[in-house]
C-alpha atoms as a PDB file:
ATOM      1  CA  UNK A   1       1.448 -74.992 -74.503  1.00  0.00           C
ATOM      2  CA  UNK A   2       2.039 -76.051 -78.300  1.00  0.00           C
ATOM      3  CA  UNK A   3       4.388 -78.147 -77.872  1.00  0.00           C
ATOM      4  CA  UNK A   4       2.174 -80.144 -75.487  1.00  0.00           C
ATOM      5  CA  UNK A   5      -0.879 -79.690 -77.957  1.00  0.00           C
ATOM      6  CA  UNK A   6       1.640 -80.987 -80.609  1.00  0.00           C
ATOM      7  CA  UNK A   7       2.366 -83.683 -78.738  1.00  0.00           C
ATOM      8  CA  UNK A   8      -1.844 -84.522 -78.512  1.00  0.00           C
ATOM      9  CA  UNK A   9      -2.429 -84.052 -74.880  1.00  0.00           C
ATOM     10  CA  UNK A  10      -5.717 -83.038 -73.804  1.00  0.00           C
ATOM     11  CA  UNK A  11      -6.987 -79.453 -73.065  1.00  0.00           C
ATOM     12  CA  UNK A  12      -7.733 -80.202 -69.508  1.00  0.00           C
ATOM     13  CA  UNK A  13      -4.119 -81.604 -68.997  1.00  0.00           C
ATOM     14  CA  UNK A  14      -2.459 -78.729 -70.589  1.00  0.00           C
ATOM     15  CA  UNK A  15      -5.087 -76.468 -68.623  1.00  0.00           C
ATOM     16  CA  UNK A  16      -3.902 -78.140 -66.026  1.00  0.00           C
ATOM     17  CA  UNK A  17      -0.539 -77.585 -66.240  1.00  0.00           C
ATOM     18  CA  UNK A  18      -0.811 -73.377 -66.167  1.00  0.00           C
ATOM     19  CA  UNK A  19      -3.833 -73.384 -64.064  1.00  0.00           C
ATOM     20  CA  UNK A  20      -5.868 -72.255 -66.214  1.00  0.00           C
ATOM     21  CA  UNK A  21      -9.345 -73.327 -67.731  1.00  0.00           C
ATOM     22  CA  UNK A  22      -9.450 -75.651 -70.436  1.00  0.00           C
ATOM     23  CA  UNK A  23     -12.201 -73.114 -72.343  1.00  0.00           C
ATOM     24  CA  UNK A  24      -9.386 -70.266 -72.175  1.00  0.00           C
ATOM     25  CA  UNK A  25      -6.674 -72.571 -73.705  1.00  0.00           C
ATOM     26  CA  UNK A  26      -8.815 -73.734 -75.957  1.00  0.00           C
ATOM     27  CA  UNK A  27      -9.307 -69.918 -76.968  1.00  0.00           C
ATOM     28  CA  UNK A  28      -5.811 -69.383 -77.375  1.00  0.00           C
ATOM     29  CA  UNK A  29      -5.305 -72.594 -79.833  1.00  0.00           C
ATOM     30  CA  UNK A  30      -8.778 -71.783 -81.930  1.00  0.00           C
ATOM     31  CA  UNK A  31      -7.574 -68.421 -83.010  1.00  0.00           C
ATOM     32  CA  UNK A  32      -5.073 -70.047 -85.063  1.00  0.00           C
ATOM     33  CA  UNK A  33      -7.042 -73.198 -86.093  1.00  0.00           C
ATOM     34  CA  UNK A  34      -5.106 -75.189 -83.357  1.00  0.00           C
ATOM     35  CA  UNK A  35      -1.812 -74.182 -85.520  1.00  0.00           C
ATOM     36  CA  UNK A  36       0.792 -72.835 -84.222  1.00  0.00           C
ATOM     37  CA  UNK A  37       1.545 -69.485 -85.821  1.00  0.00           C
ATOM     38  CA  UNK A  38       4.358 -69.102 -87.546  1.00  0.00           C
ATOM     39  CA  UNK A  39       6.874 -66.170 -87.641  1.00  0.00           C
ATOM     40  CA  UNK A  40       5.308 -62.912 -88.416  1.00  0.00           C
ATOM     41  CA  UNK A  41       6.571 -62.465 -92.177  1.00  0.00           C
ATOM     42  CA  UNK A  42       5.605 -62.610 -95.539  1.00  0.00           C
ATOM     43  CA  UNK A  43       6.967 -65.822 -97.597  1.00  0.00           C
ATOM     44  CA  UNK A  44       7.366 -64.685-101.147  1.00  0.00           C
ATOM     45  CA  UNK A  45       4.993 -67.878-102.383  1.00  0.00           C
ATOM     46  CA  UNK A  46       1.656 -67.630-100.109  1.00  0.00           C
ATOM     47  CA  UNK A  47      -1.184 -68.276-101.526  1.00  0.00           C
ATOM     48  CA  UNK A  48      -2.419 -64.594-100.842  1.00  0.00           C
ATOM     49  CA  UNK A  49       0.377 -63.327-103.362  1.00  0.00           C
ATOM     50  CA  UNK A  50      -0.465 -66.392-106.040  1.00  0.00           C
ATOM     51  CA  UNK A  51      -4.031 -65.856-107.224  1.00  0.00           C
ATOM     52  CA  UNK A  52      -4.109 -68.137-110.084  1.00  0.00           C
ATOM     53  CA  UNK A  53      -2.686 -70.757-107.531  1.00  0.00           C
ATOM     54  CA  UNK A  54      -5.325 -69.974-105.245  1.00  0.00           C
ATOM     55  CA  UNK A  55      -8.269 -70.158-107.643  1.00  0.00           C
ATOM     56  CA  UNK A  56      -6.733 -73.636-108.758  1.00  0.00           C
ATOM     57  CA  UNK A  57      -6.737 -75.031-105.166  1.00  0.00           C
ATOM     58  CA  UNK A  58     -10.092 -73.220-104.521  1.00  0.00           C
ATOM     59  CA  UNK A  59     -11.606 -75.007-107.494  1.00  0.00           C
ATOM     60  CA  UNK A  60     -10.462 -78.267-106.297  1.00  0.00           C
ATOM     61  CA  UNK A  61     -11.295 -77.868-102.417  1.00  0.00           C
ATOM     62  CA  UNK A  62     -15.486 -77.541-104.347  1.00  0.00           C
ATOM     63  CA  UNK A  63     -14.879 -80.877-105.600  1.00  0.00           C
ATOM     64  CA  UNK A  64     -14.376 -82.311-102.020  1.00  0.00           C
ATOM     65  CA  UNK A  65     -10.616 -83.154-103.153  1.00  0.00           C
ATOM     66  CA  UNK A  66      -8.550 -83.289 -99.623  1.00  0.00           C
ATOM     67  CA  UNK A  67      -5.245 -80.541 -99.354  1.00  0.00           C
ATOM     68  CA  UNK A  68      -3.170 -83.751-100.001  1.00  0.00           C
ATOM     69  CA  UNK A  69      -4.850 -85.007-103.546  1.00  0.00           C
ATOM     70  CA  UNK A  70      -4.498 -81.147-104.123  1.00  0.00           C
ATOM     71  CA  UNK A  71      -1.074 -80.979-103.405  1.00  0.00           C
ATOM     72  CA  UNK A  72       0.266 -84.371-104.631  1.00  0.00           C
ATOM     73  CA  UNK A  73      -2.385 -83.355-108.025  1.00  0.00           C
ATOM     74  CA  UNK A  74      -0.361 -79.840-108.337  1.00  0.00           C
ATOM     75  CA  UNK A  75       2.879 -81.397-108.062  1.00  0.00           C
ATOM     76  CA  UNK A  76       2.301 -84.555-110.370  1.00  0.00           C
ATOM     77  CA  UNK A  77       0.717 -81.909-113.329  1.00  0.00           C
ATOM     78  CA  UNK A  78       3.294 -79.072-112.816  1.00  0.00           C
ATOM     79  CA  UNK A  79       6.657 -80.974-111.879  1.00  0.00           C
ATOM     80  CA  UNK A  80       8.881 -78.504-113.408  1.00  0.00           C
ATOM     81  CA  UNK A  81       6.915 -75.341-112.009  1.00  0.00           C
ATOM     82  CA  UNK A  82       7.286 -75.002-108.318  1.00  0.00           C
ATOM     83  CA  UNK A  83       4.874 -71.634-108.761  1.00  0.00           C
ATOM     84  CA  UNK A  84       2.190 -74.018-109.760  1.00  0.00           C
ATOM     85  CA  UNK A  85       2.503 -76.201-106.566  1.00  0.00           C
ATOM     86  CA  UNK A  86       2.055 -75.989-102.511  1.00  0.00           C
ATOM     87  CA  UNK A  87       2.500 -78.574 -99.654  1.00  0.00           C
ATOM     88  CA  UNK A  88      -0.858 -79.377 -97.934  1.00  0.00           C
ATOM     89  CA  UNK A  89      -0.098 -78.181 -94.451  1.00  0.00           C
ATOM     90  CA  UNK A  90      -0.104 -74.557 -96.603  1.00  0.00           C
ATOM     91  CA  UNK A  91      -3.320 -75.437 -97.623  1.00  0.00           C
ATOM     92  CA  UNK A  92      -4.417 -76.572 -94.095  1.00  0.00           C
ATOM     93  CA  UNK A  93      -2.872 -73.610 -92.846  1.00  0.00           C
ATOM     94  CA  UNK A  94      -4.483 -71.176 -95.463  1.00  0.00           C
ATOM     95  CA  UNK A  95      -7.686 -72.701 -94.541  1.00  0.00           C
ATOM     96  CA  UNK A  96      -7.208 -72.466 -90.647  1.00  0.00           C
ATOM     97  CA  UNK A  97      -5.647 -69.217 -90.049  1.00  0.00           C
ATOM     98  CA  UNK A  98      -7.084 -67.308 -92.741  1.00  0.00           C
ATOM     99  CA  UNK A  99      -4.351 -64.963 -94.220  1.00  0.00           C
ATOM    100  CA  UNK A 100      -6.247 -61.667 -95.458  1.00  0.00           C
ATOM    101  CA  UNK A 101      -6.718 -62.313 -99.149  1.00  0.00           C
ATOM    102  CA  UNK A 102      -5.978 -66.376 -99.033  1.00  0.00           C
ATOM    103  CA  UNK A 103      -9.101 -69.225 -99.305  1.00  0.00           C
ATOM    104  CA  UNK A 104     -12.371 -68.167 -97.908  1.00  0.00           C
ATOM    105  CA  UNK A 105     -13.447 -69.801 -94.835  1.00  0.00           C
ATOM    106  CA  UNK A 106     -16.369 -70.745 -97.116  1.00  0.00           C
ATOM    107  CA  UNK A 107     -14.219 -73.823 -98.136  1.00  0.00           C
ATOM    108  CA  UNK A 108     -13.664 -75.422 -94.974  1.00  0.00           C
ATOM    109  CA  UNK A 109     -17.447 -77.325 -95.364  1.00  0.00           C
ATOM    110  CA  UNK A 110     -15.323 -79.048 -98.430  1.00  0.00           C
ATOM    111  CA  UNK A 111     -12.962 -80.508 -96.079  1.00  0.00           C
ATOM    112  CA  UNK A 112     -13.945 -84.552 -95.027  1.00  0.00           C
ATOM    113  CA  UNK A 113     -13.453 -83.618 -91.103  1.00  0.00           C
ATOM    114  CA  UNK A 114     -15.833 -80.586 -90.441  1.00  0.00           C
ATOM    115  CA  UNK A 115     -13.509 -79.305 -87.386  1.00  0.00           C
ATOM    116  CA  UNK A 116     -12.303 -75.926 -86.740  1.00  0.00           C
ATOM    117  CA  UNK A 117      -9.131 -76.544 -85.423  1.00  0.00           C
ATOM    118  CA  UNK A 118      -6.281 -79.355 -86.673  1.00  0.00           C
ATOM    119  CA  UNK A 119      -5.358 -81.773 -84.108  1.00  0.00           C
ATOM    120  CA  UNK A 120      -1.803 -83.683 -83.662  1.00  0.00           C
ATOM    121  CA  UNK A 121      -1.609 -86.563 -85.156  1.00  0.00           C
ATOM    122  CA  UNK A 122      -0.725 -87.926 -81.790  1.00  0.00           C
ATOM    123  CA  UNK A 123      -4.087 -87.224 -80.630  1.00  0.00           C
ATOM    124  CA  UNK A 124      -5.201 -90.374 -81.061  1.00  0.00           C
ATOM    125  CA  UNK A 125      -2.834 -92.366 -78.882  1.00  0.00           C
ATOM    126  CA  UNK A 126      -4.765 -93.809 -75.949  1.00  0.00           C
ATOM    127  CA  UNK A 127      -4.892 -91.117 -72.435  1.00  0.00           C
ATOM    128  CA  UNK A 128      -6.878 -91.294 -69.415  1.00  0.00           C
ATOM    129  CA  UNK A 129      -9.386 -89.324 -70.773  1.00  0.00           C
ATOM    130  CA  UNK A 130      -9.688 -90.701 -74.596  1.00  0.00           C
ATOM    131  CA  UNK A 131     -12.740 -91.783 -74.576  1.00  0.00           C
ATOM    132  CA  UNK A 132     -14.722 -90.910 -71.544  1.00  0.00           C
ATOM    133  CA  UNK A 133     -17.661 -88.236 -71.528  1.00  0.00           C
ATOM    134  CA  UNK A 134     -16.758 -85.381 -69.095  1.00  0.00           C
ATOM    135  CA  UNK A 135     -18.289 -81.751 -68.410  1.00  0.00           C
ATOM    136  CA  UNK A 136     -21.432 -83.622 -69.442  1.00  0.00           C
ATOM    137  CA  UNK A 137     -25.093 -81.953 -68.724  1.00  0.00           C
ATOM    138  CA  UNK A 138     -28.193 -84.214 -67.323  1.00  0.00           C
ATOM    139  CA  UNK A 139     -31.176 -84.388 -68.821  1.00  0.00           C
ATOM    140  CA  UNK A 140     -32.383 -83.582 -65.563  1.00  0.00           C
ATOM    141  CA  UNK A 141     -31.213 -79.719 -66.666  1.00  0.00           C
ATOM    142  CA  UNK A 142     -32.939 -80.082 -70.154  1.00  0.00           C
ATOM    143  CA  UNK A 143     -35.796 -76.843 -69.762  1.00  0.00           C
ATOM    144  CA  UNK A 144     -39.184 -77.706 -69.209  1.00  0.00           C
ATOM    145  CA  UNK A 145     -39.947 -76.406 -72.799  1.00  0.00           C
ATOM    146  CA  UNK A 146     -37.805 -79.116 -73.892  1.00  0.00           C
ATOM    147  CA  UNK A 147     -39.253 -81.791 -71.919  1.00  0.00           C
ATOM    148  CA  UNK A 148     -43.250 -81.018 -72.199  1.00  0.00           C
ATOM    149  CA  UNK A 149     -42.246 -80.629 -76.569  1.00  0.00           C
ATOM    150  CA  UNK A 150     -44.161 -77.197 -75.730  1.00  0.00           C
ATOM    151  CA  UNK A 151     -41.864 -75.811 -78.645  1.00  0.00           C
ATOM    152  CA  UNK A 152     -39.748 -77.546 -81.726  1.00  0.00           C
ATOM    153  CA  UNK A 153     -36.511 -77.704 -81.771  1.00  0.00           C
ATOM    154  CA  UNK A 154     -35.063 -80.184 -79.502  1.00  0.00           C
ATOM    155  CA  UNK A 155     -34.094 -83.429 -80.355  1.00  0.00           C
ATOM    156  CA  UNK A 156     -33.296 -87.099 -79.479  1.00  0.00           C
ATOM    157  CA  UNK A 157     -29.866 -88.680 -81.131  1.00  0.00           C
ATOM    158  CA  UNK A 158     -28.563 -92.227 -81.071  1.00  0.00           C
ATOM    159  CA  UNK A 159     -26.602 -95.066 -82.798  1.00  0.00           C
ATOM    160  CA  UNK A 160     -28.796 -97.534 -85.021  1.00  0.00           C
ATOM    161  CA  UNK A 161     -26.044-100.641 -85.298  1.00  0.00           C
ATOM    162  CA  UNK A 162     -25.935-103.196 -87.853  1.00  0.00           C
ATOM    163  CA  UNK A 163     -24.085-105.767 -88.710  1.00  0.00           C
ATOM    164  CA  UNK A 164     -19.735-105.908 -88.915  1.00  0.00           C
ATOM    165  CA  UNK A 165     -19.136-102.883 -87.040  1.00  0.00           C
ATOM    166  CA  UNK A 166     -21.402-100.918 -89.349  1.00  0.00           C
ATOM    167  CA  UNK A 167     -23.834 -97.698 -88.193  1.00  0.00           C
ATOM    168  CA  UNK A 168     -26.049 -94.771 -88.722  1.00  0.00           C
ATOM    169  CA  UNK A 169     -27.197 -91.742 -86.601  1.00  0.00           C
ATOM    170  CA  UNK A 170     -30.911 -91.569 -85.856  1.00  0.00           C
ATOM    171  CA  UNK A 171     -32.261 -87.755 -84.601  1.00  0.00           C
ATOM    172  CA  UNK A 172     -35.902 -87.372 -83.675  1.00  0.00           C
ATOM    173  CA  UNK A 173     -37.325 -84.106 -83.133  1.00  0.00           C
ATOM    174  CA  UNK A 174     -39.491 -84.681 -79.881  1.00  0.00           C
ATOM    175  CA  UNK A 175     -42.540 -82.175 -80.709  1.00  0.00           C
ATOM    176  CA  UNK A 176     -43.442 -83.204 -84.652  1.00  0.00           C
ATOM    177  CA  UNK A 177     -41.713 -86.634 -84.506  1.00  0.00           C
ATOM    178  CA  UNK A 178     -39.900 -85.979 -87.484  1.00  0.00           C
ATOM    179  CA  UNK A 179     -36.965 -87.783 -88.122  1.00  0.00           C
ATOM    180  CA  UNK A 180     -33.452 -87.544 -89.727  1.00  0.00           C
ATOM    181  CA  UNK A 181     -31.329 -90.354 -90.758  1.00  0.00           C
ATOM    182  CA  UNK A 182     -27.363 -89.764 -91.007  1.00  0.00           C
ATOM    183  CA  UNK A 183     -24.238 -91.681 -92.353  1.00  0.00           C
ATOM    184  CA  UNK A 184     -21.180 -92.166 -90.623  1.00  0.00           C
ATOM    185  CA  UNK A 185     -18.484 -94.251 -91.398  1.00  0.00           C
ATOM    186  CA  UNK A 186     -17.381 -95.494 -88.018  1.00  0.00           C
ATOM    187  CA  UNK A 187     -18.570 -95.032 -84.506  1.00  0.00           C
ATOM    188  CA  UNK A 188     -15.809 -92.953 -82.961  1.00  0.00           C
ATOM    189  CA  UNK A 189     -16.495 -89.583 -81.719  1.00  0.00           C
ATOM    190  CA  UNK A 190     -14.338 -87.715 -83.947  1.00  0.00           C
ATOM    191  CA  UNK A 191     -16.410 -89.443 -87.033  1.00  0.00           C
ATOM    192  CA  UNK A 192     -19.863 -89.087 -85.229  1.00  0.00           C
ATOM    193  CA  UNK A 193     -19.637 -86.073 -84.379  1.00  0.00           C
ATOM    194  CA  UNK A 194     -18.351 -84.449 -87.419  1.00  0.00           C
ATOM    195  CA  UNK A 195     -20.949 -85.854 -88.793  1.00  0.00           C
ATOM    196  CA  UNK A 196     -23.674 -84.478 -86.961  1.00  0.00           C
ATOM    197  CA  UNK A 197     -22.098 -80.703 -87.250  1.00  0.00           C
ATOM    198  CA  UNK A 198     -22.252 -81.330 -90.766  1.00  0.00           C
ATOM    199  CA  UNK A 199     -26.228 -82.639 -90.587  1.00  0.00           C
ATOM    200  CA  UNK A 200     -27.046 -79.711 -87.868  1.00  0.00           C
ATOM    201  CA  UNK A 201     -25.831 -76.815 -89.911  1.00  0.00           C
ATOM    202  CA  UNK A 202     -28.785 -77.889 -92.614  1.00  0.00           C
ATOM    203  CA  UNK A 203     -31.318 -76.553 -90.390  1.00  0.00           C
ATOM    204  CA  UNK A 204     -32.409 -73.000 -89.017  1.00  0.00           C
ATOM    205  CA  UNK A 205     -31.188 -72.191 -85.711  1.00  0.00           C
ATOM    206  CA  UNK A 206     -34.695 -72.456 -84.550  1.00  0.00           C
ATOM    207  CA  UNK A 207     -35.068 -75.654 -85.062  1.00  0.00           C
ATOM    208  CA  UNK A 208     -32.265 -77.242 -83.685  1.00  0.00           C
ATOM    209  CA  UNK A 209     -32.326 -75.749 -80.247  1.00  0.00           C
ATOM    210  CA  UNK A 210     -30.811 -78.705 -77.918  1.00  0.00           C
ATOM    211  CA  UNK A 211     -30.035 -82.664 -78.575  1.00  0.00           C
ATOM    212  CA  UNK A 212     -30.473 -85.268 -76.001  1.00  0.00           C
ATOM    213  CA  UNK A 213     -28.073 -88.763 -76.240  1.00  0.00           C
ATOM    214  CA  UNK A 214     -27.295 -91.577 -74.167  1.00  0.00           C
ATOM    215  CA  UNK A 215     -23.841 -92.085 -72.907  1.00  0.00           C
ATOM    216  CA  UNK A 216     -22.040 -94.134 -75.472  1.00  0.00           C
ATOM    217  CA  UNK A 217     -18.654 -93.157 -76.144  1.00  0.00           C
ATOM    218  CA  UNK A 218     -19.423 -91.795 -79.734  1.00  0.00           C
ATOM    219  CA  UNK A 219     -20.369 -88.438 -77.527  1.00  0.00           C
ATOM    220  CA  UNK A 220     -17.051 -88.180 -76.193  1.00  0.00           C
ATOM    221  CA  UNK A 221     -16.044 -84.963 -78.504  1.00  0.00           C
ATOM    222  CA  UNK A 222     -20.053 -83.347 -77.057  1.00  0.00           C
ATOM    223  CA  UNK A 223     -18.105 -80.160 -76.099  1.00  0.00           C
ATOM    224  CA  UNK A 224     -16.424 -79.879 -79.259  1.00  0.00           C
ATOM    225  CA  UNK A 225     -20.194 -80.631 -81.258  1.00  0.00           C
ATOM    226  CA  UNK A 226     -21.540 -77.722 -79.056  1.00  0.00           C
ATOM    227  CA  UNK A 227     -18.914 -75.484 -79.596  1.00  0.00           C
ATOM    228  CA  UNK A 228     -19.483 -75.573 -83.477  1.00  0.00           C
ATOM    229  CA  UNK A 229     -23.264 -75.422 -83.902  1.00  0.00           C
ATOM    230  CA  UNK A 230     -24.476 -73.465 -80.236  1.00  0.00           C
ATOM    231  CA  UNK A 231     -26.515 -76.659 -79.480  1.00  0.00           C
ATOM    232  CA  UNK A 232     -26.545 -77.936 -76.034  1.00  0.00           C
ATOM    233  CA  UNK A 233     -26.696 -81.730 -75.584  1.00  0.00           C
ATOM    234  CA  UNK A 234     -28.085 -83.564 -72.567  1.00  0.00           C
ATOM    235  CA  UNK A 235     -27.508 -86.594 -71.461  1.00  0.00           C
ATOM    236  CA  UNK A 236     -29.800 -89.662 -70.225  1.00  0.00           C
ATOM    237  CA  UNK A 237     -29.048 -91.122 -66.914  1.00  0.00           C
ATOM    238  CA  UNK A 238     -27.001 -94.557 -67.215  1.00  0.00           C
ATOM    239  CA  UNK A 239     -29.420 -97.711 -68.128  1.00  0.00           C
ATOM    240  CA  UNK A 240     -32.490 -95.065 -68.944  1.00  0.00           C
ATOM    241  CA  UNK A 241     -33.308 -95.317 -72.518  1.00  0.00           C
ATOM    242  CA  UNK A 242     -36.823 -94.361 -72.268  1.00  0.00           C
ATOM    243  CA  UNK A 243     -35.980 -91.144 -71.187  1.00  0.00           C
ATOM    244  CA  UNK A 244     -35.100 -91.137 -75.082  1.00  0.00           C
ATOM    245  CA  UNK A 245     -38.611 -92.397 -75.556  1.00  0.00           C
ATOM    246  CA  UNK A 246     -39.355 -90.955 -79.447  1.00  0.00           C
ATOM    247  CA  UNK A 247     -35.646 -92.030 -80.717  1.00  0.00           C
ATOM    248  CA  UNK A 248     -36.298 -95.369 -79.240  1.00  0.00           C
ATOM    249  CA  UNK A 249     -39.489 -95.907 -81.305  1.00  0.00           C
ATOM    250  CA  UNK A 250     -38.236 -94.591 -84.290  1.00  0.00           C
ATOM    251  CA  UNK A 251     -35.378 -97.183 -83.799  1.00  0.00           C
ATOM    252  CA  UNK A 252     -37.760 -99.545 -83.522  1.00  0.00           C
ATOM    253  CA  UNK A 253     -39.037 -98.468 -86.691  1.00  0.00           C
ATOM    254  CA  UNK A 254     -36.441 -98.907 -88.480  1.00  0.00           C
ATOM    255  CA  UNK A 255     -36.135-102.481 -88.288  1.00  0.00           C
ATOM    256  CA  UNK A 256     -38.512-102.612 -90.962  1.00  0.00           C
ATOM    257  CA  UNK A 257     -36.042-101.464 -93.203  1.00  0.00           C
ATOM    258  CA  UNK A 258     -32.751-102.441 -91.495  1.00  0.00           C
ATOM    259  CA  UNK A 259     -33.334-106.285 -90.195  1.00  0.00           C
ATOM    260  CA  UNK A 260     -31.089-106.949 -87.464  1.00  0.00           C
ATOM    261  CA  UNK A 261     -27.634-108.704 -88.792  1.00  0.00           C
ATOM    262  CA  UNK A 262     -27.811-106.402 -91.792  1.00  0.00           C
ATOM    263  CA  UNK A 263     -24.402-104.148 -92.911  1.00  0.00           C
ATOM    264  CA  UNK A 264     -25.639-101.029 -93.300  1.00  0.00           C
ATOM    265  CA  UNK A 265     -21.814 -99.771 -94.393  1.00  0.00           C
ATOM    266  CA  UNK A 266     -23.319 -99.372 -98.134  1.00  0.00           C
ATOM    267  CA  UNK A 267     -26.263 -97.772 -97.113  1.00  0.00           C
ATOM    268  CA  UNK A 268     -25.957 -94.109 -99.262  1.00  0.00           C
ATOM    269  CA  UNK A 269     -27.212 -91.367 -97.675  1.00  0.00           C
ATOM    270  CA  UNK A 270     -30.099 -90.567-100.298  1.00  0.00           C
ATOM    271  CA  UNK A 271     -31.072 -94.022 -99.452  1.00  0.00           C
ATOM    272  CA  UNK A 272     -31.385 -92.799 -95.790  1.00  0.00           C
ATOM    273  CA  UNK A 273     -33.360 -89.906 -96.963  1.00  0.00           C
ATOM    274  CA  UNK A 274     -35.626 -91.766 -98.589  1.00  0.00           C
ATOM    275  CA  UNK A 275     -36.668 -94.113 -95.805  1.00  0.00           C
ATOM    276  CA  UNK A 276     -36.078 -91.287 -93.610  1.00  0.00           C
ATOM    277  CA  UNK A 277     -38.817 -89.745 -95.598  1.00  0.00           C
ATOM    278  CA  UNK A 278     -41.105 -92.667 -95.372  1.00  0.00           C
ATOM    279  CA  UNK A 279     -41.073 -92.490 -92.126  1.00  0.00           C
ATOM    280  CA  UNK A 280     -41.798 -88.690 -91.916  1.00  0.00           C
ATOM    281  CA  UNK A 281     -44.911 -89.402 -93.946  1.00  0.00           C
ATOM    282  CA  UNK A 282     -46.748 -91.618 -91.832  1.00  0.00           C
ATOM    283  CA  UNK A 283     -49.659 -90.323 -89.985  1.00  0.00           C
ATOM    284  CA  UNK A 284     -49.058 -90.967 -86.366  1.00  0.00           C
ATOM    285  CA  UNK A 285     -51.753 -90.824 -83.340  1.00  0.00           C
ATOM    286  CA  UNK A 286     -49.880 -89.018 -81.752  1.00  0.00           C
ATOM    287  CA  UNK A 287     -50.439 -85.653 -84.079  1.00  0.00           C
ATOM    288  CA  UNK A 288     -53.999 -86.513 -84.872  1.00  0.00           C
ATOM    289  CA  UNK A 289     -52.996 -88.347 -87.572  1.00  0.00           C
ATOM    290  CA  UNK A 290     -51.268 -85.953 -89.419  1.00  0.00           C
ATOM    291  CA  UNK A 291     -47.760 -86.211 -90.276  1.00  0.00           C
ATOM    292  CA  UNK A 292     -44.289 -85.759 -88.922  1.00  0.00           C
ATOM    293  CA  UNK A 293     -43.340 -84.078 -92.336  1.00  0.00           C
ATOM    294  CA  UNK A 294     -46.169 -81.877 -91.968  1.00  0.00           C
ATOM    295  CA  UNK A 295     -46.065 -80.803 -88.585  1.00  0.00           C
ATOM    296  CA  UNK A 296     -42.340 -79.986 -88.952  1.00  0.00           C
ATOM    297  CA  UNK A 297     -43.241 -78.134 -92.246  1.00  0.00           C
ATOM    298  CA  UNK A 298     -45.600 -75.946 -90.518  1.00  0.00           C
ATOM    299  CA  UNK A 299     -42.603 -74.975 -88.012  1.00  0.00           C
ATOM    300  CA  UNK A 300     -40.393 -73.840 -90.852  1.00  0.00           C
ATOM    301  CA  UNK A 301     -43.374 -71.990 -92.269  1.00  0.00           C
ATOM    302  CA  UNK A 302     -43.537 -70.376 -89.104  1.00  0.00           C
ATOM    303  CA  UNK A 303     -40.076 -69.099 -88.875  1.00  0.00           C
ATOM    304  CA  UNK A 304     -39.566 -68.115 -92.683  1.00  0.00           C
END
């Protein structure tokens, strides 16, 4: 099994293989951070037993410096102490497995890639299944409380595209209209939905009950975006965009600020909060003429 996972095949093939389910293999890998363990013994420099090391690598992990600039940092400053340096698979590892007494899991959010679990490097290579949405859940299953907006909470995702391959994520909550604007670097699914862990996690688990998306390809990883946050995502039938009616007019909305042919690559992500904010204060029909911002404000009043 971890030599195949090594290798980068898929859960379902290696599932497969033992006749298994892919959710118990999956189980197996995660305790471990998708790592395989190494021999059970003590190496005389861990982290665990170098505190000062630790701290130095802790304080560097805060400034969103990857394992490697740690490493290659460590090794360029302290050439002639090999107590003062670590490779960055031990930091990965650290990080992953958690060793009693190493990092705190508190500095995985540091990490670029959100994941909980390290993937071969020959994941990426092409399979039959890289790329193509499976074990996905209609939006004909979405619950009624969902689909009436009798209750916050569930929300509408999609790409916005500009120009030269260049993107952001759009989320609409369907009862208060309120809307969140995200940055991601490319559209693969690894990026995308890394990405929209990272923007889910900034909200109370009330309000961020279920998600609803198209079928693009950026979805691909939907299991593994579930998995981390507890949020179910739906899907719209093929061809059906209205059945993301409220993301599609916010899209529409956008244009104001994003004219088609425009490269949204530079776009920061305060900039995204700011129109995002904009948008949130606009009195809509739809609410009476109040606004998104203060309809969704009144939900987190609610809750607190």
């Amino acid at each position: 099994m971890w030599e195949r996972w090594r290798e980068g095949e898929s859960l379902h093939a290696i599932a497969q293989l033992f006749d298994r389910n892919h959710t118990s293999v999956r189980g197996i890998l995660a305790r471990t951070g998708g790592i395989r363990p190494p021999p059970r013994h003590r190496r005389a420099r861990a982290l665990a037993l170098n505190r000062a090391l630790a701290r130095t690598v802790a304080e560097k992990l805060r400034l969103e410096w990857s394992p490697y600039q740690v490493a290659g940092w460590l090794k360029h400053t302290y050439p002639q102490d090999e107590t003062r340096q670590v490779s960055h698979e031990t930091i990965y590892r650290t990080l992953f497995i958690q060793a009693r007494g190493a990092l705190k899991k508190e500095l995985l959010q540091h990490l670029r890639r959100t994941r909980g679990m390290r993937r071969s490097r020959h994941h990426t290579q092409k399979t039959p299944e890289h790329g193509r949405i499976t074990e996905t859940v209609s939006i004909r299953e979405r619950p009624a409380e969902a689909e009436d907006r009798a209750v916050p909470g569930h929300w509408e995702g999609d790409l916005f595209f500009g120009s030269r391959n260049s993107q952001i994520a759009t989320l609409v909550e369907r009862q208060t209209r309120y809307v969140m604007l995200v940055k991601v670097a490319s559209k693969d699914s690894e990026t995308v939905v890394d990405a929209l862990i990272k923007q889910a996690h900034k909200l109370p688990r009330e309000l961020y009950k279920s998600l609803t998306w198209d079928r693009g390809s950026e979805m691909a990883e939907h299991r593994r975006f579930s998995l981390a946050t507890d949020i179910q995502v739906y899907f719209c039938d093929p061809q059906q965009p209205w059945q993301r009616g409220s993301n599609e007019n916010t899209n529409g909305l956008l244009r104001q600020y994003f004219p088609k042919g425009m490269d949204l690559a530079d776009i920061s992500q305060s900039k995204l909060n700011a129109i995002a904010r904009r948008l949130n204060e606009r009195p809509r029909q739809t609410l009476g003429f109040e606004t998104p911002a203060e309809r969704f404000g009144q939900c987190v009043a609610s809750i607190g």
